[in-house]
Protein backbone atom coordinates (compact mmCIF):
# COMPACT_ATOMS: atom_id res chain seq x y z
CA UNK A 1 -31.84 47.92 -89.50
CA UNK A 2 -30.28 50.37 -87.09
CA UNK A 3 -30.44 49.51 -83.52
CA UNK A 4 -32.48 52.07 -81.04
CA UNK A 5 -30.19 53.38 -78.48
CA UNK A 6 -32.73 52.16 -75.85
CA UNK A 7 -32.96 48.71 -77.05
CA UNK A 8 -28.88 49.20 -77.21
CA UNK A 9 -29.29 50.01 -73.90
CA UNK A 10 -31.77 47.25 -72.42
CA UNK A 11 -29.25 44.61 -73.83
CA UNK A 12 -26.27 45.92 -72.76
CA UNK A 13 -27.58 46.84 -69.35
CA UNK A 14 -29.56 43.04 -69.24
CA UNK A 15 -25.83 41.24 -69.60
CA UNK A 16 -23.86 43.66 -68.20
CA UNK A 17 -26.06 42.75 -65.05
CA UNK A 18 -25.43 39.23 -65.63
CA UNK A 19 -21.94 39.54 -65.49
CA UNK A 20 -21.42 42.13 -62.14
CA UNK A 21 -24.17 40.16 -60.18
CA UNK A 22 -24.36 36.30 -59.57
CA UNK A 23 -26.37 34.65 -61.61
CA UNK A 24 -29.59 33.84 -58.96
CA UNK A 25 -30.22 38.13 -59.58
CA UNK A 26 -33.56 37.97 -61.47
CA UNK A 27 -33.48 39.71 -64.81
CA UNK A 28 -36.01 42.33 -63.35
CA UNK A 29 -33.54 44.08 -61.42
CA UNK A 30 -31.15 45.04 -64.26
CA UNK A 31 -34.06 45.92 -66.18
CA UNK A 32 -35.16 48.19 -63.11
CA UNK A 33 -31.75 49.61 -63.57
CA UNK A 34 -31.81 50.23 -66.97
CA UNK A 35 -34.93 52.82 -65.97
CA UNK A 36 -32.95 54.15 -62.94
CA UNK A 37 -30.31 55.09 -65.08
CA UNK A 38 -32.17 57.12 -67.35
CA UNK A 39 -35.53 58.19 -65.09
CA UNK A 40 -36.08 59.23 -61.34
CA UNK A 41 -37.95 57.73 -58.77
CA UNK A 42 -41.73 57.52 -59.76
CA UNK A 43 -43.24 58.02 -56.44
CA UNK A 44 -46.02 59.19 -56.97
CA UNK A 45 -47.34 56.13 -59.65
CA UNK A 46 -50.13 54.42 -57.98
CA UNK A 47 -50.06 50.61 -57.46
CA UNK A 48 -52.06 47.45 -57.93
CA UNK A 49 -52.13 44.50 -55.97
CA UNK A 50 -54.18 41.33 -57.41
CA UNK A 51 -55.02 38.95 -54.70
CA UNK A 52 -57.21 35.63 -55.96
CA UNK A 53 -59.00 33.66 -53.74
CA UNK A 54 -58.73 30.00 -55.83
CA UNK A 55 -61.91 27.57 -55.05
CA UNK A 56 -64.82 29.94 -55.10
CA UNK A 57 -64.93 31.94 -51.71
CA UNK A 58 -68.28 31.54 -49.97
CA UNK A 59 -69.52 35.22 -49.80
CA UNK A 60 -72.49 34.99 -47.40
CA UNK A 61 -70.47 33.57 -44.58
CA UNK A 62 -67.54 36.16 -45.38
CA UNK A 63 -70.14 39.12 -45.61
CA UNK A 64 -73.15 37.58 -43.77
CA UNK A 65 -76.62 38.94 -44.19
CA UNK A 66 -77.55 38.18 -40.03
CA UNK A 67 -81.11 39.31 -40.26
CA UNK A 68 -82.41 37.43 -43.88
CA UNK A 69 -84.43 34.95 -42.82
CA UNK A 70 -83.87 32.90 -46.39
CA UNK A 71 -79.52 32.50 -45.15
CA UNK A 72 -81.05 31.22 -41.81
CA UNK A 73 -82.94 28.40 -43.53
CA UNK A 74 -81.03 27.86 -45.63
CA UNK A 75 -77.71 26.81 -43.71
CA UNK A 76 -78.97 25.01 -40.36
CA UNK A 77 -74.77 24.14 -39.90
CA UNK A 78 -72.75 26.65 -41.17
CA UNK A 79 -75.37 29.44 -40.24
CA UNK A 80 -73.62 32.53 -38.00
CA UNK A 81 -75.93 34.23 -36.25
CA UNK A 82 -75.94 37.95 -35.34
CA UNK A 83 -74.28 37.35 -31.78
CA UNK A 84 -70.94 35.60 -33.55
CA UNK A 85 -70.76 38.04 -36.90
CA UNK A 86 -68.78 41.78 -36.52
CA UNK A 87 -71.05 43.41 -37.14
CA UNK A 88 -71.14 46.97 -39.60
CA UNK A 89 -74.83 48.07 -39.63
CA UNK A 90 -77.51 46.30 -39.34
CA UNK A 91 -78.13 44.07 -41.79
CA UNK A 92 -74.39 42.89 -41.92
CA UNK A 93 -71.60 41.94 -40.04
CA UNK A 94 -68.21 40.29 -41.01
CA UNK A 95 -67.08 36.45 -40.43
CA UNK A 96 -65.69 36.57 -36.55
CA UNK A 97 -62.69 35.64 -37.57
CA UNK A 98 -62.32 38.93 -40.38
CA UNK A 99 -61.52 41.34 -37.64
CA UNK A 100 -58.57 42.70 -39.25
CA UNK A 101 -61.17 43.69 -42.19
CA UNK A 102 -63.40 45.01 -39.71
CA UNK A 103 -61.21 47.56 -38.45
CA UNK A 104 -59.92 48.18 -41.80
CA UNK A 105 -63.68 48.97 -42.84
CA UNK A 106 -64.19 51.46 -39.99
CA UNK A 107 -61.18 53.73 -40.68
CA UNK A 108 -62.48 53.59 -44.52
CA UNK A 109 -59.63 51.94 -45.74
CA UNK A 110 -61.84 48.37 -47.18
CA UNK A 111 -64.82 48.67 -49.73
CA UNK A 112 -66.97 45.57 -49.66
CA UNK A 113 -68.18 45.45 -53.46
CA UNK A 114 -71.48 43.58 -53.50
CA UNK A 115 -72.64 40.91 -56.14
CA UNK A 116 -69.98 40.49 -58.27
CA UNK A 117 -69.74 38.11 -61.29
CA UNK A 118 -71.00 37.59 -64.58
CA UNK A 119 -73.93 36.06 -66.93
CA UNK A 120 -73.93 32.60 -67.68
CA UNK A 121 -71.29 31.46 -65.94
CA UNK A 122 -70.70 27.55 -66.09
CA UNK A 123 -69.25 27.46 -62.02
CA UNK A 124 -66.82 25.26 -63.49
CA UNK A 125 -63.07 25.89 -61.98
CA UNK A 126 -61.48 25.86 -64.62
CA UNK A 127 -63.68 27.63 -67.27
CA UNK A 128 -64.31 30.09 -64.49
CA UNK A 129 -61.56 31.12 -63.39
CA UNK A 130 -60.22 31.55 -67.17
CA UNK A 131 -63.18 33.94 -67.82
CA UNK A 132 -61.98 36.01 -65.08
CA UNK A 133 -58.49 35.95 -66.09
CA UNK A 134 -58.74 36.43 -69.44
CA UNK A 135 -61.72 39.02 -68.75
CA UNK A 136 -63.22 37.60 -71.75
CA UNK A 137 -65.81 35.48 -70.54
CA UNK A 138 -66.39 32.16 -73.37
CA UNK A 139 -63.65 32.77 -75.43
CA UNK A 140 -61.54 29.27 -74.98
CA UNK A 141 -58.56 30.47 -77.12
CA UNK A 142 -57.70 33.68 -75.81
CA UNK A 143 -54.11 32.89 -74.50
CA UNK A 144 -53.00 36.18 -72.65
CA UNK A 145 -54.73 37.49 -69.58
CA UNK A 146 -56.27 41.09 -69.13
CA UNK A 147 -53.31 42.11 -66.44
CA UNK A 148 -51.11 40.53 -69.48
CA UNK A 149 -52.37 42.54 -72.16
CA UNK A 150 -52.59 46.07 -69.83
CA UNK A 151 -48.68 45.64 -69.52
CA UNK A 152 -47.95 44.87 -73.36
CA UNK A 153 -49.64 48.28 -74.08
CA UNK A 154 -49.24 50.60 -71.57
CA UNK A 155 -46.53 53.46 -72.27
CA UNK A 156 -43.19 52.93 -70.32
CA UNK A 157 -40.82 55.13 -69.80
CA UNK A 158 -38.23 52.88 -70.64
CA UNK A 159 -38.59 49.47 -72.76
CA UNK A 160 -36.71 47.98 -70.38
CA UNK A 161 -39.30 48.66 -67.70
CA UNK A 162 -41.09 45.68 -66.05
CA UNK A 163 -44.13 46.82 -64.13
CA UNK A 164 -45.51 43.92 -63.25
CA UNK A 165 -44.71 40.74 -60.89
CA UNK A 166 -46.12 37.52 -59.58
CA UNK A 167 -45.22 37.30 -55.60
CA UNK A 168 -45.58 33.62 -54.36
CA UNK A 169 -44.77 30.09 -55.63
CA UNK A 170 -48.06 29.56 -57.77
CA UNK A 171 -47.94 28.29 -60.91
CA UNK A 172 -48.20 31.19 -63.69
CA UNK A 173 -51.60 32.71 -63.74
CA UNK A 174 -53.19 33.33 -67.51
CA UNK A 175 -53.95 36.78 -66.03
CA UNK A 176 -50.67 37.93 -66.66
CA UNK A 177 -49.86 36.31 -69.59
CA UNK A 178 -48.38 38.65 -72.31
CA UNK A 179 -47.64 38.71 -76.11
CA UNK A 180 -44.25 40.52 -76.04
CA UNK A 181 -43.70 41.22 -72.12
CA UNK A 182 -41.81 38.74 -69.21
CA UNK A 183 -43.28 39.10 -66.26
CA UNK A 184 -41.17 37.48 -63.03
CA UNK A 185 -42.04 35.37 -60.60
CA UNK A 186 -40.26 36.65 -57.03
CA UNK A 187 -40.45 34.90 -54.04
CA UNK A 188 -38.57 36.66 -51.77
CA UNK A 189 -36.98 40.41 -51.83
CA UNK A 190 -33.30 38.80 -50.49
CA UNK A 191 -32.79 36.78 -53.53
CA UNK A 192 -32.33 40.28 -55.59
CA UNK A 193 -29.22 41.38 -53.98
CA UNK A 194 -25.66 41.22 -54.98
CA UNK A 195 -24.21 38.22 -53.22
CA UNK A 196 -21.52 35.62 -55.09
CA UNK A 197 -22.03 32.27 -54.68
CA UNK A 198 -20.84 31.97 -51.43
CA UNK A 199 -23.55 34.45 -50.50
CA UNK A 200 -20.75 37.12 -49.91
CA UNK A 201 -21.72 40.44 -50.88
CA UNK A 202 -19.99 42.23 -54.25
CA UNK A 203 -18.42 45.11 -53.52
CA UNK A 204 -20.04 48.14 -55.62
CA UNK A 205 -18.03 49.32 -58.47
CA UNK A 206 -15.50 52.30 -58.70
CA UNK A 207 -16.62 55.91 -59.62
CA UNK A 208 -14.72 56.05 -62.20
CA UNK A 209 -15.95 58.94 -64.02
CA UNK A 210 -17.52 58.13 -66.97
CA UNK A 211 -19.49 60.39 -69.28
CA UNK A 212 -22.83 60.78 -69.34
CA UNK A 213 -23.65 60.95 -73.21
CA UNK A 214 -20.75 58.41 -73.66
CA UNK A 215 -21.84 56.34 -76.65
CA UNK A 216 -18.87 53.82 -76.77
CA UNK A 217 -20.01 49.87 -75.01
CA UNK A 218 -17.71 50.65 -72.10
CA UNK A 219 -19.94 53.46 -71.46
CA UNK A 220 -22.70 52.04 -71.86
CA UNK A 221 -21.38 49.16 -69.59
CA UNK A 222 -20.59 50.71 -67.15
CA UNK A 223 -23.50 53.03 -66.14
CA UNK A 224 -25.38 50.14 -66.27
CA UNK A 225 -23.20 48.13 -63.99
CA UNK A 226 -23.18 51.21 -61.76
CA UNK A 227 -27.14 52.13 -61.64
CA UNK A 228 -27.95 47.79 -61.27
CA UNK A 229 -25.57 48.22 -57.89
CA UNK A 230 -27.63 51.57 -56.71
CA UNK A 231 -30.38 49.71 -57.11
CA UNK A 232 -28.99 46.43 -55.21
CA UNK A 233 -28.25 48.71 -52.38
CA UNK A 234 -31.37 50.01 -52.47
CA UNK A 235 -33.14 46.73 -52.14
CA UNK A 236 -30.64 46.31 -49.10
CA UNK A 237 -31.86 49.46 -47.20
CA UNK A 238 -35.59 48.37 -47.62
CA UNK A 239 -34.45 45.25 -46.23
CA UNK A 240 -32.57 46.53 -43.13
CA UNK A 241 -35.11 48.97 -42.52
CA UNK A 242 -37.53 46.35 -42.55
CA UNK A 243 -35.62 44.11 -40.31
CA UNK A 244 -36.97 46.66 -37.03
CA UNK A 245 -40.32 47.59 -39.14
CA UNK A 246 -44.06 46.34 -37.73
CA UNK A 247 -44.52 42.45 -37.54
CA UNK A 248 -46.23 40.56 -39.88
CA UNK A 249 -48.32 37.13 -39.29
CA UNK A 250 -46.93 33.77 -39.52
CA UNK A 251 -48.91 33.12 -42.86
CA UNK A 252 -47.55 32.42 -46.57
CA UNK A 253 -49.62 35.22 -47.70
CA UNK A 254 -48.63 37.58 -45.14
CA UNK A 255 -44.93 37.09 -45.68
CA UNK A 256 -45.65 37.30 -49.96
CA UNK A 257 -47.86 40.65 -48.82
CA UNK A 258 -44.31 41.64 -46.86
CA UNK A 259 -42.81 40.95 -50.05
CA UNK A 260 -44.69 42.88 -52.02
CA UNK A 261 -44.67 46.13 -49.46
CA UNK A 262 -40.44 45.83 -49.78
CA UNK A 263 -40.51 46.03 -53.39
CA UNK A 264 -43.30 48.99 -53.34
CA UNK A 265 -40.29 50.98 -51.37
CA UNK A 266 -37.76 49.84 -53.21
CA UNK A 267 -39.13 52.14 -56.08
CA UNK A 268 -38.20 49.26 -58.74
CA UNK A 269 -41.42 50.71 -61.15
CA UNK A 270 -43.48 47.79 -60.51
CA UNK A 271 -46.77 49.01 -60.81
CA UNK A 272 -48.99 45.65 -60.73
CA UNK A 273 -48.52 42.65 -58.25
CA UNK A 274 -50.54 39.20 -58.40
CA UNK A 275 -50.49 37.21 -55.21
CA UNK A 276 -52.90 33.98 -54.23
CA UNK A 277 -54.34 32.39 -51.21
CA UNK A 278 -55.62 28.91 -51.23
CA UNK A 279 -53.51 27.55 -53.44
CA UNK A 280 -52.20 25.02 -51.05
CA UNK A 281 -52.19 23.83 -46.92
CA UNK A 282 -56.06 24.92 -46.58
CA UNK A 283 -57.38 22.81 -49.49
CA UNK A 284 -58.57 25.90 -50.95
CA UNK A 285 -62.16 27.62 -50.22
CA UNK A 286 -63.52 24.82 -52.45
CA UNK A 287 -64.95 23.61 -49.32
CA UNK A 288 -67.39 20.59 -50.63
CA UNK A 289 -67.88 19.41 -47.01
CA UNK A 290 -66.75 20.34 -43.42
CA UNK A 291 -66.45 24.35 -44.66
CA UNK A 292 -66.80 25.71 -41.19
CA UNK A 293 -63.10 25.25 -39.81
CA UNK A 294 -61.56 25.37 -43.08
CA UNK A 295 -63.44 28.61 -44.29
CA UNK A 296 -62.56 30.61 -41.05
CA UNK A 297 -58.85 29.81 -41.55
CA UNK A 298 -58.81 31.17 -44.96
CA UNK A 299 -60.58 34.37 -43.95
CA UNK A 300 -57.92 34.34 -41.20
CA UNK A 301 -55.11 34.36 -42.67
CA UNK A 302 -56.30 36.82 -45.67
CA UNK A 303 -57.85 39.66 -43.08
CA UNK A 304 -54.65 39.53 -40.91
CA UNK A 305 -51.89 39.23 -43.53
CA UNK A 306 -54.09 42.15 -45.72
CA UNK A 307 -54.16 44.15 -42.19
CA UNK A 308 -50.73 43.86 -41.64
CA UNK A 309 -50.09 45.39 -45.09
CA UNK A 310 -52.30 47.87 -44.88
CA UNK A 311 -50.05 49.12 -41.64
CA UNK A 312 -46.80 48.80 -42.81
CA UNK A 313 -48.02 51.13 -46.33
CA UNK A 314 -49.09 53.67 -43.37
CA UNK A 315 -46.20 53.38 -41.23
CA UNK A 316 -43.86 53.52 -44.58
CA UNK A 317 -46.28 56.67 -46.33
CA UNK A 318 -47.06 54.40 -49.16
CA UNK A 319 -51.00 53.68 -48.32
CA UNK A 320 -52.25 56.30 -50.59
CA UNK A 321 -50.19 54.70 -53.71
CA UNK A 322 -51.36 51.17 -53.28
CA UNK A 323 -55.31 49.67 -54.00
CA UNK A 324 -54.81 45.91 -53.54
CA UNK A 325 -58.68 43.52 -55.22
CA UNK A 326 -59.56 40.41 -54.29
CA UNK A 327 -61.50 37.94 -56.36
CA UNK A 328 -62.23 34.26 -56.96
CA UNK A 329 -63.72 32.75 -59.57
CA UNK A 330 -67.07 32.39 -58.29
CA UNK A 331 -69.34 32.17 -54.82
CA UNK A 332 -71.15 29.42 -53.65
CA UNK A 333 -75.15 28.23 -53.62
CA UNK A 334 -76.79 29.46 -50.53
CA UNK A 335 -78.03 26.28 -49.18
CA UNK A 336 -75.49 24.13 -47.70
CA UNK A 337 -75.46 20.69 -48.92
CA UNK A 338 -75.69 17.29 -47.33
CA UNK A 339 -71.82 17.54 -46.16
CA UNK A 340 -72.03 20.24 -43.78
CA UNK A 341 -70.47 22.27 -47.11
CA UNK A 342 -71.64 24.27 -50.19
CA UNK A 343 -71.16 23.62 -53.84
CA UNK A 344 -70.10 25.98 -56.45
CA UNK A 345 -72.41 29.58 -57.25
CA UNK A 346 -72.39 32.49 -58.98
CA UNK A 347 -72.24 35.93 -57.65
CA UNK A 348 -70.17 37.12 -54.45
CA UNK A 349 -68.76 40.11 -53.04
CA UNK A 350 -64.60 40.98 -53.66
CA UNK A 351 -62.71 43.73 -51.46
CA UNK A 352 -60.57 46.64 -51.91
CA UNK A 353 -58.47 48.10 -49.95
CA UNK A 354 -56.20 51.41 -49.73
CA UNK A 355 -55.79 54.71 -48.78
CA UNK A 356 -57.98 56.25 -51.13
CA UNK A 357 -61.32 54.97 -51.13
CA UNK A 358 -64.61 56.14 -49.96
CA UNK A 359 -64.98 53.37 -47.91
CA UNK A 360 -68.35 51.70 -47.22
CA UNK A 361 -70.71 49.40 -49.67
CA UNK A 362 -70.54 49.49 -53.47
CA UNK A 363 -73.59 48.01 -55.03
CA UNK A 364 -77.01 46.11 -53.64
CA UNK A 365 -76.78 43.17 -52.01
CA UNK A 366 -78.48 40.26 -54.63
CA UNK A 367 -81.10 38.95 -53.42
CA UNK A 368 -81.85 35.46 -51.56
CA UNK A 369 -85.38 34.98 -52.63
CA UNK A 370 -84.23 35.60 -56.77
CA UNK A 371 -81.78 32.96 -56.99
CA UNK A 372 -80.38 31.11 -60.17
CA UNK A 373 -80.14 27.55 -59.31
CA UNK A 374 -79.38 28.33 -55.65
CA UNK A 375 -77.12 30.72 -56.28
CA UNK A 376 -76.92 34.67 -56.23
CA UNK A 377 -77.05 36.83 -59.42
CA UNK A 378 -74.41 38.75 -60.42
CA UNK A 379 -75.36 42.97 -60.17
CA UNK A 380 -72.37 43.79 -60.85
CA UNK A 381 -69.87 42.32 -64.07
CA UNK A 382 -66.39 41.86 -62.66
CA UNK A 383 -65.20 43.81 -66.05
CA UNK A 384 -66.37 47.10 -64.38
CA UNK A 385 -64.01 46.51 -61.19
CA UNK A 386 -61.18 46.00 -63.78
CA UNK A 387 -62.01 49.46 -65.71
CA UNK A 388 -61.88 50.73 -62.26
CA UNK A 389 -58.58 49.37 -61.22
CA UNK A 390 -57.07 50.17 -64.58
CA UNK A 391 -58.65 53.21 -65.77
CA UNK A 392 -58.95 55.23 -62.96
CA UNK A 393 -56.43 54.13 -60.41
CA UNK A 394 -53.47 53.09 -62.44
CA UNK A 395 -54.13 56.01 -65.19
CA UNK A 396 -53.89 53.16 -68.31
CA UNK A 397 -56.44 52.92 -70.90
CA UNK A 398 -59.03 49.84 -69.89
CA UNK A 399 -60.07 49.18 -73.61
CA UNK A 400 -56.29 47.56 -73.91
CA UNK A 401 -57.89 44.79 -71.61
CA UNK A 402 -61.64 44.56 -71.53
CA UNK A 403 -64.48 46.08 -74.00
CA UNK A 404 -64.95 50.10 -73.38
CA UNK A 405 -68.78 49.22 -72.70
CA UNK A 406 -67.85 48.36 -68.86
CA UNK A 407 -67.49 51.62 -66.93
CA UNK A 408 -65.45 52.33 -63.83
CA UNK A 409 -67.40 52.28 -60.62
CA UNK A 410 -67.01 55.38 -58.35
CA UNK A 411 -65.21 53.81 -55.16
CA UNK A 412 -61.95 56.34 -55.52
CA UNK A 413 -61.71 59.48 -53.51
């Protein structure tokens, strides 16, 4: 069977890549080539960035309802009263220690989406936090993940294309596993230039002419060897440009969020990103017992890091392009336990944040005197945030990943 000339091309380009770079270059970069040498920059596609919260965050102390006298009862340790919250009306204020997402939520760049989960969930971690991966909640054998699935199906301009990555050291997620697509792991942007082993860099190729229809493998060879060394210096420019650019925390997320904002300008056509928090150091937001200290850290480290983002898109005229979602498998019961903690829930509220929201509260807030075994009731199926994110902010067709009955909310401008 004849041979397309763009799969001729993605495996020319994928070892020609191989052979002109040293071999720690991640296969994503000669397949971003491969696009570059056929396709211009795509700056206008929009972006995703995935960040989970692993443990079950503990939504009423991260969005705290101050004035409900059943959350005042209910936690006589971990309670935060309406002098310590920051406060956004007056039923609500933020943990003291989100005040990066406070500011964030008065320029209208965070939407707090309220009561978010799903029916009969078993607040098991591991069931859990499969259901939201796989986004279909009780089925044990699905084996690819709805971020997974979105990328198998979604038309590229190029096979070669890769437009999604996992930024951290985490173990591979099941939300984006995929049938036919790889989707890299990337720790840092540095590793993706073209240094030998002696961490030298390699000179770029001679412009030799070459023709541009040129059919023959030396062709073919060498525009690909050419466009994966544009695109090496590329990722060098973000990189010096970023060595004077706004400072980030001293967290692992913040410097994975860093990551992720270098790649965004590097135009590689990444469109999705999956990063984590919780993973490790903090012990996660599974916090059993002793959740005051530990919880505040978390919510630390994820409102500065995200705030620091959310300023270097601005400074770098990207903010309109990106929408980064939180989530975590579920929240936790209302009424603190006998540990000075809280045990595993249902329903809690996730975030999103960009340039291009209309800002504010999406959905009620579930009540505290209708609880299922001490927990809040989802109002709000996660599926729906999903269509959203996929439907109407990445322009891809949702019913690739989830069932068409879950509509998009309206949270875009």
């Amino acid at each position: 069977m004849a041979q397309s000339r763009r799969d001729f091309l993605k495996s020319v380009l994928g070892a020609a890549s191989v052979v002109s770079f040293t071999p720690a270059v991640p296969a994503i970069l000669s397949n971003a080539a491969a696009a570059a040498a056929e396709s211009n920059a795509r700056e206008s596609d929009t972006v995703l960035v995935v960040m989970q919260l692993s443990g079950g965050n503990d939504g009423l102390n991260t969005v705290v309802p101050v004035d409900d006298d059943v959350y005042g009862r209910a936690r006589k340790t971990l309670r935060l009263t309406k002098q310590q919250v920051l406060p956004f009306d007056q039923q609500f204020g933020f943990h003291p220690e989100m005040q990066g997402f406070k500011r964030l939520f008065d320029e209208g760049r965070l939407m707090i989406v309220q009561g978010v989960g799903y029916p009969k969930s078993d607040r098991d971690h591991e069931t859990a936090i499969r259901d939201w991966h796989s986004a279909r909640p009780g089925d044990r054998t699905c084996q690819t993940g709805w971020l997974g699935r979105t990328v198998d199906r979604v038309d590229r301009p190029l096979e070669a294309d890769v437009p999604a990555a996992l930024v951290g050291s985490i173990m591979k997620p099941l939300a984006i596993n995929a049938e036919s697509s790889v989707i890299p792991a990337v720790r840092e942007l540095r590793q993706w230039t073209r240094r030998d082993p002696a961490g030298q860099a390699v000179p770029r190729p001679p412009a030799d002419p070459v023709p541009a229809d040129g059919q023959t493998l030396a062709d073919l060879v060498a525009r690909g060897t050419r466009a994966a060394a544009e695109m090496s210096e590329r990722v060098e420019k973000v990189l010096a440009d970023n060595a004077a650019a706004g400072s980030y925390p001293n967290f692992r997320l913040a410097g994975e969020l860093r990551t992720v904002s270098q790649l965004i300008q590097a135009d590689l056509g990444i469109r999705i990103f999956f990063v984590e928090l919780g993973g490790d150091g903090f012990g996660g937001f599974d916090n059993h017992a002793n959740q005051r200290d530990n919880h505040a850290a978390l919510l630390r480290q994820m409102s500065e890091s995200v705030a620091a983002f959310v300023d270097d898109l601005h400074r770098q005229q990207l903010l309109s392009r990106v929408l980064l979602m939180t989530f975590s498998e579920f929240g936790r019961t209302v009424t603190e336990n006998g540990r000075r903690g809280t045990d595993h829930g249902a329903a809690a509220p996730l975030f999103l944040v960009g340039g291009r929201l209309k800002g504010g509260l999406c959905g009620d807030h579930p009540s505290l005197a209708d609880l299922d075994q001490d927990a809040q009731k989802p109002l709000i199926d996660f599926r729906r945030v999903y269509a959203t994110v996929l439907g109407p902010w990445l322009g891809f067709d949702p019913a690739v990943a989830i069932e068409p009955t879950f509509k998009p909310l309206e949270v875009l401008t």
